[in-house]
Protein backbone atom coordinates (compact mmCIF):
# COMPACT_ATOMS: atom_id res chain seq x y z
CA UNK A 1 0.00 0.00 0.00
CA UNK A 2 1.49 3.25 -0.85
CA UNK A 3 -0.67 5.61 0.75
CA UNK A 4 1.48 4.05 4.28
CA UNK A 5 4.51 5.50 2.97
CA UNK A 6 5.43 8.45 4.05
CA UNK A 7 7.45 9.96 1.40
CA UNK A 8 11.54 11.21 2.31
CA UNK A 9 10.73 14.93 1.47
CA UNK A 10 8.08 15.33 3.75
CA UNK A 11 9.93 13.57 6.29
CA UNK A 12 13.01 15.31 5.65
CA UNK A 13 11.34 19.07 5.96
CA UNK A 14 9.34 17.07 9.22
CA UNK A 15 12.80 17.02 11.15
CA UNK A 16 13.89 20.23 9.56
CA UNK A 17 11.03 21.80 11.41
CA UNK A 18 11.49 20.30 14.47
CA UNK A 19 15.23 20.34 14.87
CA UNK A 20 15.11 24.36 13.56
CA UNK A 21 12.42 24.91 16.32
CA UNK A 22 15.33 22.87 18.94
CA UNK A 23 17.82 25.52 18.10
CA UNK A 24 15.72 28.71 18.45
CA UNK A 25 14.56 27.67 21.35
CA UNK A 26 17.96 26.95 22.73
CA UNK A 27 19.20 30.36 21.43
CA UNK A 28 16.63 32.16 22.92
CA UNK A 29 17.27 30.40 26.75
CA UNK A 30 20.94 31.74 26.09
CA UNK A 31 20.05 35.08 24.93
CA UNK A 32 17.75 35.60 27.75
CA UNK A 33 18.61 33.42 30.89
């Protein structure tokens, strides 16, 4: 069934967003502690 797999694009910008969103939130805890 192909409509299971999810395809490596969408994945890839899936962890983009998430690991961008890791890092802001890191810089902003050492821009304001």
């Amino acid at each position: 069934a192909s409509w299971v797999q999810i395809p490596p694009l969408a994945l890839f910008f899936l962890f983009l967003k998430e690991y961008s969103q890791l890092i802001f939130l890191r810089n902003y805890d050492n821009i304001y502690p």
